[in-house]
C-alpha atoms as a PDB file:
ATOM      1  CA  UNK A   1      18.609  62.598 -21.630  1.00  0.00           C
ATOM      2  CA  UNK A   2      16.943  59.395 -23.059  1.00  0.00           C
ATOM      3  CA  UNK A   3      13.679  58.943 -22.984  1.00  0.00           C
ATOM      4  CA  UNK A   4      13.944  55.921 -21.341  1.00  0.00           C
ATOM      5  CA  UNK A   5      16.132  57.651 -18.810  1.00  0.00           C
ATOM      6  CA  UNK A   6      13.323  60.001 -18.087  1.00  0.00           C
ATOM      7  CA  UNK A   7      10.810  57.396 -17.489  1.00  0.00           C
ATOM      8  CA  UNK A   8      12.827  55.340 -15.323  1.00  0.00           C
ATOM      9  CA  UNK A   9      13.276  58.819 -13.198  1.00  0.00           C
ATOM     10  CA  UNK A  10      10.442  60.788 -13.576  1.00  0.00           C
ATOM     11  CA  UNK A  11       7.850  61.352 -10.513  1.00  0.00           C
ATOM     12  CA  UNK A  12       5.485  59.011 -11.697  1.00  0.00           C
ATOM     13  CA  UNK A  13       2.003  57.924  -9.277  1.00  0.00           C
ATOM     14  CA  UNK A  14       1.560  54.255  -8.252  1.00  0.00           C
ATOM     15  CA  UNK A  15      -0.531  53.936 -11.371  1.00  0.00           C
ATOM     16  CA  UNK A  16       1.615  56.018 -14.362  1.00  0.00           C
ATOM     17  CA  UNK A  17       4.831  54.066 -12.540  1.00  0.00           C
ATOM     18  CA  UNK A  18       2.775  50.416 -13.607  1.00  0.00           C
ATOM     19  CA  UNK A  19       2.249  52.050 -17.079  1.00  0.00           C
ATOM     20  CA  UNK A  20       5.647  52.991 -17.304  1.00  0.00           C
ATOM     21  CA  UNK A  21       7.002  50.049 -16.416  1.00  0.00           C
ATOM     22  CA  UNK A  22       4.776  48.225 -18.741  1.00  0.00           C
ATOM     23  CA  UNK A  23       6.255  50.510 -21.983  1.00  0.00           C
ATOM     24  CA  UNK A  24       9.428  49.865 -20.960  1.00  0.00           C
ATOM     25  CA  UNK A  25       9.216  46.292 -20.175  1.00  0.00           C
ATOM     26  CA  UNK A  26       7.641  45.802 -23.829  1.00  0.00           C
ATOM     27  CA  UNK A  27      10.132  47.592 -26.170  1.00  0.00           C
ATOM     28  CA  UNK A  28       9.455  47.516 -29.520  1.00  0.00           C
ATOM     29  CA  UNK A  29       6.102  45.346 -28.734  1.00  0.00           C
ATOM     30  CA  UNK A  30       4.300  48.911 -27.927  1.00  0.00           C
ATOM     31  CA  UNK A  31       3.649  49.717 -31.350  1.00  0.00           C
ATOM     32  CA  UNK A  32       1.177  46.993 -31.891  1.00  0.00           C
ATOM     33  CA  UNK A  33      -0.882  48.809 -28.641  1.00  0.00           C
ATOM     34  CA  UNK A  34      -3.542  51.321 -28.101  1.00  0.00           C
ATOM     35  CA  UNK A  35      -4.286  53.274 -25.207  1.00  0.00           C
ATOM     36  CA  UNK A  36      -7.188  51.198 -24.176  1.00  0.00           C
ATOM     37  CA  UNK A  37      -4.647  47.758 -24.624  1.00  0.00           C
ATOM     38  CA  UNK A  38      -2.551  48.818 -22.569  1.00  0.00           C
ATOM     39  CA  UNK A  39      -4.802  50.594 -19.475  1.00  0.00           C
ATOM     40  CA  UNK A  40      -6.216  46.819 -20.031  1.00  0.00           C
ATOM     41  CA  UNK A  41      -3.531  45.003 -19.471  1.00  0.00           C
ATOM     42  CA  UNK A  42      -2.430  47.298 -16.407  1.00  0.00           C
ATOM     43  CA  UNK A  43      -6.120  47.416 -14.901  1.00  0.00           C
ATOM     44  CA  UNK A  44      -5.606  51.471 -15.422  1.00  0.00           C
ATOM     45  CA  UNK A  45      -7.261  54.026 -17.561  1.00  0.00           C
ATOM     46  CA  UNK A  46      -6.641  54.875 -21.042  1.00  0.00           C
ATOM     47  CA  UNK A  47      -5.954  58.506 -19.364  1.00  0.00           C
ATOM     48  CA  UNK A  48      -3.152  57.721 -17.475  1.00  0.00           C
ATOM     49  CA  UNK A  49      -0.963  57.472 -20.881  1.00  0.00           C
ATOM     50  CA  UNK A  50      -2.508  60.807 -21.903  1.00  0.00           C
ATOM     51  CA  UNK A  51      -0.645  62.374 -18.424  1.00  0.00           C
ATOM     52  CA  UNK A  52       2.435  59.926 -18.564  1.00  0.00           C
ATOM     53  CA  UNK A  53       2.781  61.606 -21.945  1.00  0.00           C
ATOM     54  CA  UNK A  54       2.481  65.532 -20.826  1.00  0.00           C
ATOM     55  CA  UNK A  55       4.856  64.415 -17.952  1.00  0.00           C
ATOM     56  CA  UNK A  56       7.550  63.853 -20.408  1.00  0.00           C
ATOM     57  CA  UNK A  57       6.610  66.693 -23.085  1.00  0.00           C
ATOM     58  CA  UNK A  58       4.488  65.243 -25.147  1.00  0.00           C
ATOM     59  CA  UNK A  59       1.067  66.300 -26.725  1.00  0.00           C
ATOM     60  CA  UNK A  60      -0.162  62.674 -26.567  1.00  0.00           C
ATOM     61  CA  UNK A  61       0.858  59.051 -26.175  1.00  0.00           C
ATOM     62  CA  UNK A  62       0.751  58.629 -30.009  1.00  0.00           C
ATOM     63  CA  UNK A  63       3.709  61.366 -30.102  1.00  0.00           C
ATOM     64  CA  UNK A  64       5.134  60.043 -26.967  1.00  0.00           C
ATOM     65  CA  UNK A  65       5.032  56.260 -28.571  1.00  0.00           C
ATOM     66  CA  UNK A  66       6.457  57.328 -32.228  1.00  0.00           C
ATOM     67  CA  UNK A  67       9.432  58.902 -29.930  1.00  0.00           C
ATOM     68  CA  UNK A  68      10.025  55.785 -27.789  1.00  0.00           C
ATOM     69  CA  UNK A  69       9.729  53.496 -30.833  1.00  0.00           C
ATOM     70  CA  UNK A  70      12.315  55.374 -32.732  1.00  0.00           C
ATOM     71  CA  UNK A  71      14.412  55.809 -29.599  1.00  0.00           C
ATOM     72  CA  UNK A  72      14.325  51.733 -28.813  1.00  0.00           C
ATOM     73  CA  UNK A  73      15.064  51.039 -32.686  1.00  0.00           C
ATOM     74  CA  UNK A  74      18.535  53.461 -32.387  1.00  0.00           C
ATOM     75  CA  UNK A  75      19.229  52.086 -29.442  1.00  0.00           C
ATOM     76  CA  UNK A  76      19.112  48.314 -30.813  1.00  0.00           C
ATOM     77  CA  UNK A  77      21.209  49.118 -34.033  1.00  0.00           C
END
């Protein structure tokens, strides 16, 4: 499954869903944020990204954002 499958579909909280949302609203534009940019910018806690990332297997958003990077830049060539 895609990655961006499993976000779309994973039992996300009110709060991880708005993060979510945000990463995959954004695309490639995710690599120029950090944790704290983006709980900013959803008026949630760089924390959340840390759990959205464990939710989908990965050690930490930095892992979990390499991933979706790569995955978006296959996806668009």
């Amino acid at each position: 499954m895609l990655l961006q499958e499993k976000m779309k579909t994973t039992d996300f909280s009110p709060s991880e869903r708005i993060v979510a949302d945000f990463i995959l609203e954004k695309q490639e534009l995710i690599q120029d944020y950090t944790t704290t940019m983006i709980a900013g910018e959803t008026y949630t806690s760089p924390s959340i990204l840390v759990r959205i990332s464990k939710k989908l297997g990965f050690n930490g958003f930095n892992e979990l954002k390499k991933a979706f990077l790569e995955e978006v830049r296959y996806l668009k060539h």
